[in-house]
N, C-alpha and C. Protein backbone atom coordinates (compact mmCIF):
# COMPACT_ATOMS: atom_id res chain seq x y z
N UNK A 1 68.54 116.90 77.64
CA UNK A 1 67.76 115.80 78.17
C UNK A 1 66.42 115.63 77.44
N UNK A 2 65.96 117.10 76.84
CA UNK A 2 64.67 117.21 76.46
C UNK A 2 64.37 115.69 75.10
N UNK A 3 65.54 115.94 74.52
CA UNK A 3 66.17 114.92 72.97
C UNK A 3 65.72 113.99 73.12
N UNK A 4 65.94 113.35 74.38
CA UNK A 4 66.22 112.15 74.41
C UNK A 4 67.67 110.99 74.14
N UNK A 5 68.52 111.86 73.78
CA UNK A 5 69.77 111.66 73.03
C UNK A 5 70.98 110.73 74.55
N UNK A 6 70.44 111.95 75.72
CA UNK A 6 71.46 111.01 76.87
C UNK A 6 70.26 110.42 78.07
N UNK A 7 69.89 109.34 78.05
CA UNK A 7 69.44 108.77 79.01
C UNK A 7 69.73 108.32 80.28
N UNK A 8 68.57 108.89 81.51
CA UNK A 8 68.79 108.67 82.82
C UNK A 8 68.69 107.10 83.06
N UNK A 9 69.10 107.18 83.94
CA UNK A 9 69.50 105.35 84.54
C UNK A 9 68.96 105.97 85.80
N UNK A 10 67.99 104.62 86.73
CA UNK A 10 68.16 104.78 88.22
C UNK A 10 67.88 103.62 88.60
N UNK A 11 68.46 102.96 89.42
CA UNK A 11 68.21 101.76 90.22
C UNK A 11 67.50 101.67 91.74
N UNK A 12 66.04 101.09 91.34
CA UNK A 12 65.36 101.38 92.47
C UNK A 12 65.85 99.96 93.17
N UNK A 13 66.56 100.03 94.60
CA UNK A 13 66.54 98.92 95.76
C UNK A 13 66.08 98.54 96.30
N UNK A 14 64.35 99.11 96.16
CA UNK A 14 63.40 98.65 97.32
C UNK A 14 63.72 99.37 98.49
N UNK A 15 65.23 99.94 98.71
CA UNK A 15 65.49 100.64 99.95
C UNK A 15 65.57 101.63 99.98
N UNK A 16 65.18 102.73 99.30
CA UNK A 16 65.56 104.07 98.99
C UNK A 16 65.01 104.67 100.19
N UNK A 17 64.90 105.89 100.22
CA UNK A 17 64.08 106.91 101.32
C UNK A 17 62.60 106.92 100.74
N UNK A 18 62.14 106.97 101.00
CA UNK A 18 60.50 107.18 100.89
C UNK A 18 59.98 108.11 99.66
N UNK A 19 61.17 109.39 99.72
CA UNK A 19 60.97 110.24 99.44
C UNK A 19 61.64 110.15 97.98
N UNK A 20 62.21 109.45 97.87
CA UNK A 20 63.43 109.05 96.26
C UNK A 20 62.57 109.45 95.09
N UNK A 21 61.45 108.18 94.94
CA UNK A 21 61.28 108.29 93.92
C UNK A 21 59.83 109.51 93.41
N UNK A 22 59.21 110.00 94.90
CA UNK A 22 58.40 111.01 94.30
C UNK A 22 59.60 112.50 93.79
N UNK A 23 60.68 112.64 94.02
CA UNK A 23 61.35 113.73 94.18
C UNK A 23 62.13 113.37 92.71
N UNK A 24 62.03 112.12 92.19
CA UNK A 24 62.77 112.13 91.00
C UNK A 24 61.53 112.56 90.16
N UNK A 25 60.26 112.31 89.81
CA UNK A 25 59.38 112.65 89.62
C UNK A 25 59.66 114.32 89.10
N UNK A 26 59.72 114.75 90.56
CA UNK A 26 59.98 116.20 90.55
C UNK A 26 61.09 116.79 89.13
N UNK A 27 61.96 116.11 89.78
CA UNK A 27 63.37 116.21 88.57
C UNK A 27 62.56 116.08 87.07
N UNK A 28 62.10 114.93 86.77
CA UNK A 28 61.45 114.61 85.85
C UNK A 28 61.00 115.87 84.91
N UNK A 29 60.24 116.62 85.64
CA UNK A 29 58.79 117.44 85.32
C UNK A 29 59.95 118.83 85.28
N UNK A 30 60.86 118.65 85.78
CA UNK A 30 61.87 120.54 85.62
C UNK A 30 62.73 120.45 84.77
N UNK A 31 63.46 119.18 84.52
CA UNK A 31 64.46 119.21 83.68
C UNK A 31 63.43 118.54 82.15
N UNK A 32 62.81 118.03 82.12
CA UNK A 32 62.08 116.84 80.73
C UNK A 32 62.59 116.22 80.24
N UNK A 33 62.74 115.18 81.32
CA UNK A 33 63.01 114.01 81.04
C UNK A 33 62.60 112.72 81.49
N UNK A 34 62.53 111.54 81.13
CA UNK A 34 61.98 110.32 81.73
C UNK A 34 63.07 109.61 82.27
N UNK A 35 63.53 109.31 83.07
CA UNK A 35 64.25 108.13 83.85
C UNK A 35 64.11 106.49 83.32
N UNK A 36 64.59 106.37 83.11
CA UNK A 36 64.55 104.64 82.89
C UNK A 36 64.75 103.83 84.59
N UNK A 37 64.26 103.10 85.14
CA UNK A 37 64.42 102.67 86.11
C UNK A 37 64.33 101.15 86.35
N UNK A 38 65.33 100.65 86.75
CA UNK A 38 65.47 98.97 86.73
C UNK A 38 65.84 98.64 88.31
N UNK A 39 64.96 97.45 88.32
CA UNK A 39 64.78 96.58 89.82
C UNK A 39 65.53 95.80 89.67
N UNK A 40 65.16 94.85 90.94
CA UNK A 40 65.17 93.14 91.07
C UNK A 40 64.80 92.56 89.79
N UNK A 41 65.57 91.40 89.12
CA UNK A 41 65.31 91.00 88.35
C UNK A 41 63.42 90.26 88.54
N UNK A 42 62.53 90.72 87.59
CA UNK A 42 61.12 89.48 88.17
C UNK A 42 60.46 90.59 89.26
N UNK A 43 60.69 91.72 90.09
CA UNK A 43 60.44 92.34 90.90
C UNK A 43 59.93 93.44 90.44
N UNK A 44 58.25 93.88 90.34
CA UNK A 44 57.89 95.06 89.96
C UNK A 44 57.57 95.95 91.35
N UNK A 45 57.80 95.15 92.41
CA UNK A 45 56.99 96.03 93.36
C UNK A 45 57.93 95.61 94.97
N UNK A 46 57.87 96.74 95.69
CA UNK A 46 58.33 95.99 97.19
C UNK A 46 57.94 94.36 97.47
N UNK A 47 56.38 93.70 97.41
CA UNK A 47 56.20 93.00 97.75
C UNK A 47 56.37 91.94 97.00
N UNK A 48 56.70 91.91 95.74
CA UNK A 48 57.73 91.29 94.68
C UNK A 48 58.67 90.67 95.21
N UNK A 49 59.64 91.79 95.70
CA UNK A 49 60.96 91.82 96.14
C UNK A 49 61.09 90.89 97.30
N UNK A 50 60.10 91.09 98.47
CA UNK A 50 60.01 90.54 99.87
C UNK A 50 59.69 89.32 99.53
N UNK A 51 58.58 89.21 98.73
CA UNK A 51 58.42 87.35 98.17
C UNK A 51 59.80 86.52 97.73
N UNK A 52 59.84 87.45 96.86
CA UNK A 52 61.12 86.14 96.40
C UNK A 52 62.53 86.12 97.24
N UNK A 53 63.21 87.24 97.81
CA UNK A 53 64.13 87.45 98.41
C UNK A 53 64.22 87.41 100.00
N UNK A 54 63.09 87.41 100.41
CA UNK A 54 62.59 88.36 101.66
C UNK A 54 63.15 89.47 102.14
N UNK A 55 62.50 90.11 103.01
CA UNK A 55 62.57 91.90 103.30
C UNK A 55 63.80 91.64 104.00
N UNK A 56 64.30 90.90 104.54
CA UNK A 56 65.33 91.22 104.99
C UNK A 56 66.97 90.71 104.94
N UNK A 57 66.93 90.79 103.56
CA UNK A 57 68.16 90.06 102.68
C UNK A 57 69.56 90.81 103.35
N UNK A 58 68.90 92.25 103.25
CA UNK A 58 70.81 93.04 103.09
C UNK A 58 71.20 92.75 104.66
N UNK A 59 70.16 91.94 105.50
CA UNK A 59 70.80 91.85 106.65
C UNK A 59 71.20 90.50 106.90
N UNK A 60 70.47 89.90 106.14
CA UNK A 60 71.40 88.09 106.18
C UNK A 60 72.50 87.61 105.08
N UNK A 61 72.24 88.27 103.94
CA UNK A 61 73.64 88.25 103.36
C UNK A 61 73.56 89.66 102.39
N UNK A 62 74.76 90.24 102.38
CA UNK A 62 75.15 91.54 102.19
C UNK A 62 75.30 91.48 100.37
N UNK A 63 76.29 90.64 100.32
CA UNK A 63 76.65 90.19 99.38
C UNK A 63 75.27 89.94 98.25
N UNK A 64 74.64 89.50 98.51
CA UNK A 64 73.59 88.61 97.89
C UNK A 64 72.68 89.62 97.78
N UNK A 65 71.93 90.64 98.36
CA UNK A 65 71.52 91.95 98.69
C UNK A 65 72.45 92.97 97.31
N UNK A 66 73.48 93.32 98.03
CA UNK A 66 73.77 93.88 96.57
C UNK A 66 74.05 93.51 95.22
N UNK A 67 74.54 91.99 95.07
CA UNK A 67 73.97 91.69 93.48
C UNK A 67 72.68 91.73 93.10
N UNK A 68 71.88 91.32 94.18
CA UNK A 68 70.43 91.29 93.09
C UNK A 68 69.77 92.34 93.31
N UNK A 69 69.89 93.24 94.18
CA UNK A 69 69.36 94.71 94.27
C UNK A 69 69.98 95.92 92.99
N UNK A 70 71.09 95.79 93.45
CA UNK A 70 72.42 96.85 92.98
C UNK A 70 73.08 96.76 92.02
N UNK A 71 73.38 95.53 91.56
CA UNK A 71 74.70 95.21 90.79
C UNK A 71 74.08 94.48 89.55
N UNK A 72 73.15 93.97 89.67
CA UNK A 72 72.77 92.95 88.30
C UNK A 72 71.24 94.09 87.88
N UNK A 73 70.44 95.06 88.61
CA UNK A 73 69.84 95.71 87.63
C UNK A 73 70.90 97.00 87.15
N UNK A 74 72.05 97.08 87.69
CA UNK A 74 72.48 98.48 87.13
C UNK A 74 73.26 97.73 85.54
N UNK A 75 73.58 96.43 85.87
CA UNK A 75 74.31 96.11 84.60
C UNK A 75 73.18 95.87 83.60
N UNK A 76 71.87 95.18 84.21
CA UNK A 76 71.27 95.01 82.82
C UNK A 76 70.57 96.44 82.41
N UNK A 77 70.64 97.71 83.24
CA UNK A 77 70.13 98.75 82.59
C UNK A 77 71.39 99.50 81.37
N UNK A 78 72.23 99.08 81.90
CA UNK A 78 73.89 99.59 80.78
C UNK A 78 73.10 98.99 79.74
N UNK A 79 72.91 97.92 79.86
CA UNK A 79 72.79 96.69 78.75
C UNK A 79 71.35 96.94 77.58
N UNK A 80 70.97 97.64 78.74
CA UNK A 80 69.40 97.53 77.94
C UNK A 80 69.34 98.99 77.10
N UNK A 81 70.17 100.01 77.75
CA UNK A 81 70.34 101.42 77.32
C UNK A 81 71.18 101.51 76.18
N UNK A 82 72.13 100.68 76.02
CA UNK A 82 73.38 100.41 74.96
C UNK A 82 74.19 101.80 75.13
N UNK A 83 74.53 101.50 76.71
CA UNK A 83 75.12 102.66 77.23
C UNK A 83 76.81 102.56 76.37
N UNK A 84 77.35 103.65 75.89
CA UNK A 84 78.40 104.09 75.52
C UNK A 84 79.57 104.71 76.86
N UNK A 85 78.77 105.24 77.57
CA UNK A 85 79.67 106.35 78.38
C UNK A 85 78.56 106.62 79.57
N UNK A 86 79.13 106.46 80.50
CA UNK A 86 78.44 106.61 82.08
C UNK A 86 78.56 107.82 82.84
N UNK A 87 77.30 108.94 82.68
CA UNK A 87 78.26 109.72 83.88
C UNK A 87 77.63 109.66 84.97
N UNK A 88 78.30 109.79 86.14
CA UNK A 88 77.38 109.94 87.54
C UNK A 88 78.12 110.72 88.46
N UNK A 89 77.73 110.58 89.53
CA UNK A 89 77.86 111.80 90.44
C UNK A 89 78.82 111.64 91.56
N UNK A 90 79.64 110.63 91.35
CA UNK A 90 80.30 110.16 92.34
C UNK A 90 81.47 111.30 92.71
N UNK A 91 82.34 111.43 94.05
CA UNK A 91 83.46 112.41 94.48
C UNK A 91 84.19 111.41 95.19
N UNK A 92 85.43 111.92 95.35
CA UNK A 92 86.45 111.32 96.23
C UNK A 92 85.86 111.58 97.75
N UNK A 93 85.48 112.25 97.53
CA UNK A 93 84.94 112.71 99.55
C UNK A 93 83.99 111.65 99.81
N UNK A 94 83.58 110.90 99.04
CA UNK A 94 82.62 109.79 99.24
C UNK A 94 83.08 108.59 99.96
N UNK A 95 84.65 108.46 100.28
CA UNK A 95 84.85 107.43 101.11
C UNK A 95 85.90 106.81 100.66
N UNK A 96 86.82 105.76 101.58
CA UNK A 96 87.89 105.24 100.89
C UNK A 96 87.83 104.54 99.54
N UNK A 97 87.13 104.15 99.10
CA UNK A 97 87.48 103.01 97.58
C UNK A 97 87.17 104.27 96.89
N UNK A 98 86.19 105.67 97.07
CA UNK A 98 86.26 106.20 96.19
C UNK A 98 87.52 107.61 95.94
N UNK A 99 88.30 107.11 97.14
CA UNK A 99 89.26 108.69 97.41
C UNK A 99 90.41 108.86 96.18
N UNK A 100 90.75 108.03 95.12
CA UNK A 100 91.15 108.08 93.74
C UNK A 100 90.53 108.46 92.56
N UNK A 101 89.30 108.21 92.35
CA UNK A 101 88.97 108.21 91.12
C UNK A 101 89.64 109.44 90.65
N UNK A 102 89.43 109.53 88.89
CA UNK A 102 89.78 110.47 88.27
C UNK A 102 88.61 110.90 87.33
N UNK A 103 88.26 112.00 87.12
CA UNK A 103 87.51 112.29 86.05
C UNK A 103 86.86 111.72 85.05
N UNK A 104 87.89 110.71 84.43
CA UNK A 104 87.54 109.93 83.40
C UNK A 104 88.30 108.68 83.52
N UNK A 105 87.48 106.97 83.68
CA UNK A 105 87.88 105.84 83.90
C UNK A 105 87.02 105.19 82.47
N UNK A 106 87.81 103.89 82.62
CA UNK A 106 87.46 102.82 82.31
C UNK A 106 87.01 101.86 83.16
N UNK A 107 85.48 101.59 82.84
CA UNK A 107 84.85 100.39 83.88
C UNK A 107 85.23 99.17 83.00
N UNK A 108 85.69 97.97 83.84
CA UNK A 108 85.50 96.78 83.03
C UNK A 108 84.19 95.82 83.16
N UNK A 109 83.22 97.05 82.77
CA UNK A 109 81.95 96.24 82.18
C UNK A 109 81.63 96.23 81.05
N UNK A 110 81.29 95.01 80.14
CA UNK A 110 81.28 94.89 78.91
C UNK A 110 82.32 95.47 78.25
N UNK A 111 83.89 95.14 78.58
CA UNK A 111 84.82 94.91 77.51
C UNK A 111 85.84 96.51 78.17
N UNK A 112 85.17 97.30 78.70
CA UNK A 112 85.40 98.50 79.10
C UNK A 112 84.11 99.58 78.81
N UNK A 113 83.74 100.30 79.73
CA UNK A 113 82.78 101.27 79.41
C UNK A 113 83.35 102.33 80.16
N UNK A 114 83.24 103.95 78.84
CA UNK A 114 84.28 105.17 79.47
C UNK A 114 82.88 104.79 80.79
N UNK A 115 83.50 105.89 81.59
CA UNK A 115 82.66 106.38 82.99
C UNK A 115 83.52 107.88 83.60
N UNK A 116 82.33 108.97 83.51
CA UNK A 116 82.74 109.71 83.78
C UNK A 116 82.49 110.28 84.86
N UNK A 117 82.95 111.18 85.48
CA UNK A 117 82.88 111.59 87.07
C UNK A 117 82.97 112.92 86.87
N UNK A 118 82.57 113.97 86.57
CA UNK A 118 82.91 114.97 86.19
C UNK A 118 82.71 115.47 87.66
N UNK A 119 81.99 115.52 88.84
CA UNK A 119 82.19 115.54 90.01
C UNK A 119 83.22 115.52 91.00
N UNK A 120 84.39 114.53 90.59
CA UNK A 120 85.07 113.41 91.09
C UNK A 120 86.13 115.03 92.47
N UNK A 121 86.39 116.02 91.81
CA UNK A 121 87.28 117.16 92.78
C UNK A 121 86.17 118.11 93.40
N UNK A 122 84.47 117.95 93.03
CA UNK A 122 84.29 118.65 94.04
C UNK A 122 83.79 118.13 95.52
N UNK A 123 83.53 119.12 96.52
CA UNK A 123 83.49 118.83 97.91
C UNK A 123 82.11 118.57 98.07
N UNK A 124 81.94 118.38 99.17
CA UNK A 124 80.54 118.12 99.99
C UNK A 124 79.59 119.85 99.22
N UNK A 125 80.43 120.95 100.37
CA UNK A 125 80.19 121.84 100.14
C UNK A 125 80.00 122.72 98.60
N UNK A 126 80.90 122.27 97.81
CA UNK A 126 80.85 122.64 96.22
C UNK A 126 79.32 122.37 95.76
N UNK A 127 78.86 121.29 95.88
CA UNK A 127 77.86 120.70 95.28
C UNK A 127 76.91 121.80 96.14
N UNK A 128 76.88 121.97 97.49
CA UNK A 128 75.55 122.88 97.75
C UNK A 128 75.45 124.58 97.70
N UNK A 129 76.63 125.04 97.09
CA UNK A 129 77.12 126.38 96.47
C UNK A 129 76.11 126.07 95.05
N UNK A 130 76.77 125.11 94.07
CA UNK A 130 76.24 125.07 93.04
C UNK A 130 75.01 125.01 92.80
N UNK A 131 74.23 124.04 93.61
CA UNK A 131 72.75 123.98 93.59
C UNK A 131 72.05 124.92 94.22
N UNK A 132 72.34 126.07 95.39
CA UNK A 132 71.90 127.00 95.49
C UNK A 132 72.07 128.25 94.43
N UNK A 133 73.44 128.67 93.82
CA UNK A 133 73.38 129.25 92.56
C UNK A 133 72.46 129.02 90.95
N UNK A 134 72.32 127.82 91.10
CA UNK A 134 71.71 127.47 89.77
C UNK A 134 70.54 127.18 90.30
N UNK A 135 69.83 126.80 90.87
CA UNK A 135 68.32 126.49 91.57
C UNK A 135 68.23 125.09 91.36
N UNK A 136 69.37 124.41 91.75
CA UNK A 136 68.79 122.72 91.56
C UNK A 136 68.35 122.79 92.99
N UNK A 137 66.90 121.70 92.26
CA UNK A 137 66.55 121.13 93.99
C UNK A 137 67.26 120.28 94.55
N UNK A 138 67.15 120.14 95.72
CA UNK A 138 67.63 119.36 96.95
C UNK A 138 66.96 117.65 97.28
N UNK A 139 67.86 117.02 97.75
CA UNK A 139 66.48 115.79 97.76
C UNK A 139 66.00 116.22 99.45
N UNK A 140 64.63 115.58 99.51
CA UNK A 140 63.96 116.25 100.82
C UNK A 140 64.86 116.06 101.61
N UNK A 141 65.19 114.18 101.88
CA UNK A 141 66.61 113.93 102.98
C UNK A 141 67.81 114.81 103.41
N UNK A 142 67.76 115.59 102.39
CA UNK A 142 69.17 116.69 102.70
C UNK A 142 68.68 117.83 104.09
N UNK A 143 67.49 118.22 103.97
CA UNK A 143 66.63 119.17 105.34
C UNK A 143 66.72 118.17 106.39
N UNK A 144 66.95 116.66 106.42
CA UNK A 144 66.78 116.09 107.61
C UNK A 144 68.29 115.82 108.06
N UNK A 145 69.29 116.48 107.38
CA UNK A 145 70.50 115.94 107.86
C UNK A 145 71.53 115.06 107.78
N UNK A 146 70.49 114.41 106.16
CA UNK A 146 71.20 113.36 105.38
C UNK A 146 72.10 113.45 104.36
N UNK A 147 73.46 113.86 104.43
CA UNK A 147 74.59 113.77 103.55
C UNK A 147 74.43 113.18 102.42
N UNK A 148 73.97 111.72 101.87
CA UNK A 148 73.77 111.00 100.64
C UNK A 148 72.53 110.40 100.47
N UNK A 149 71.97 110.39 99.34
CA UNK A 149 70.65 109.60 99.72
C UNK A 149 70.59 108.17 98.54
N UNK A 150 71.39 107.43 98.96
CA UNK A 150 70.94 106.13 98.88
C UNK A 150 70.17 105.38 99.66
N UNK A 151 71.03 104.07 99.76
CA UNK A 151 69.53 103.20 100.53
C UNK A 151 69.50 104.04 101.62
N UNK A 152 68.26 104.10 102.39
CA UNK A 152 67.99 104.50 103.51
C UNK A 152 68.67 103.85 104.69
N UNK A 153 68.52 102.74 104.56
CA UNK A 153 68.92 101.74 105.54
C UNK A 153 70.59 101.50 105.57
N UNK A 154 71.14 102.44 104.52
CA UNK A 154 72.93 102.58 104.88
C UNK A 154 73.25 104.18 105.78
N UNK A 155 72.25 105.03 105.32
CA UNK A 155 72.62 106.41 105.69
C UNK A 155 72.14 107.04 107.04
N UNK A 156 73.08 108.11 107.44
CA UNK A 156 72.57 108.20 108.82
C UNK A 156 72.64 109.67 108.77
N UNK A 157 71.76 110.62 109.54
CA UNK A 157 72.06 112.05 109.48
C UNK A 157 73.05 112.31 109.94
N UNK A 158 73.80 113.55 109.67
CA UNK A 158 74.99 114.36 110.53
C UNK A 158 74.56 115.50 111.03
């Protein structure tokens, strides 16, 4: 990561936990590396976002909420990165659309882009074996009971 050679992607939603982006920070400063991070298109700031969209989009249309939050900065960050190959963190335990994946797909974005899952067979539990063995940190949300930490406003403790 130190290289610079594979670059982080993160898509801030305006909805994250509070705690997201000081804790990527964190990541930042242990592993050395910089994050690239892409919004709302035109949107540098929450109150950006609330102007042009208003604050409460993902509850009047869903749809509309995740293209311009989710879906159109993650494509123009592929775009802007001249991403080759995607990996992320996704598992089958993550829910029905994701209870197939395989290791290694083809996205049909831009013509096909590999995407890798190298995650994709382990469990809930795998992941917090591993990060207690190797000393990865935790995101804070995980002490409160929070299974995933995306938007805030999708996740609920267990």
């Amino acid at each position: 990561l130190k290289t610079g050679k594979v670059k982080i992607m993160v898509v801030d939603t305006y909805h994250l936990f509070d705690s997201t982006m000081p804790f990527l920070e964190t990541l930042e400063d242990k592993y050395g590396f910089k994050a690239e991070v892409f919004k709302a298109e035109g949107c540098e700031t929450k109150a950006d976002y609330d102007k042009k969209y208003g604050a409460d989009l993902w509850k009047v249309n869903v749809e509309e909420y995740d293209r311009v939050a989710k879906v159109e900065p993650f494509q123009r960050g592929l775009k802007t990165l001249g991403t080759d190959v995607m990996i992320n963190g996704r598992r089958r335990d993550h829910g029905n659309e994701r209870a197939y994946i395989d290791i290694a797909e083809v996205a049909p974005i831009g013509g096909g882009l590999a995407k890798l899952n190298p995650l994709a067979y382990w469990t809930f539990e795998d992941c917090f074996d591993y990060a207690a063995m190797e000393g990865v940190p935790l995101h804070p949300s995980v002490a409160e009971g929070y299974p995933s930490q995306g938007d805030a406003k999708d996740t609920v403790p267990v």
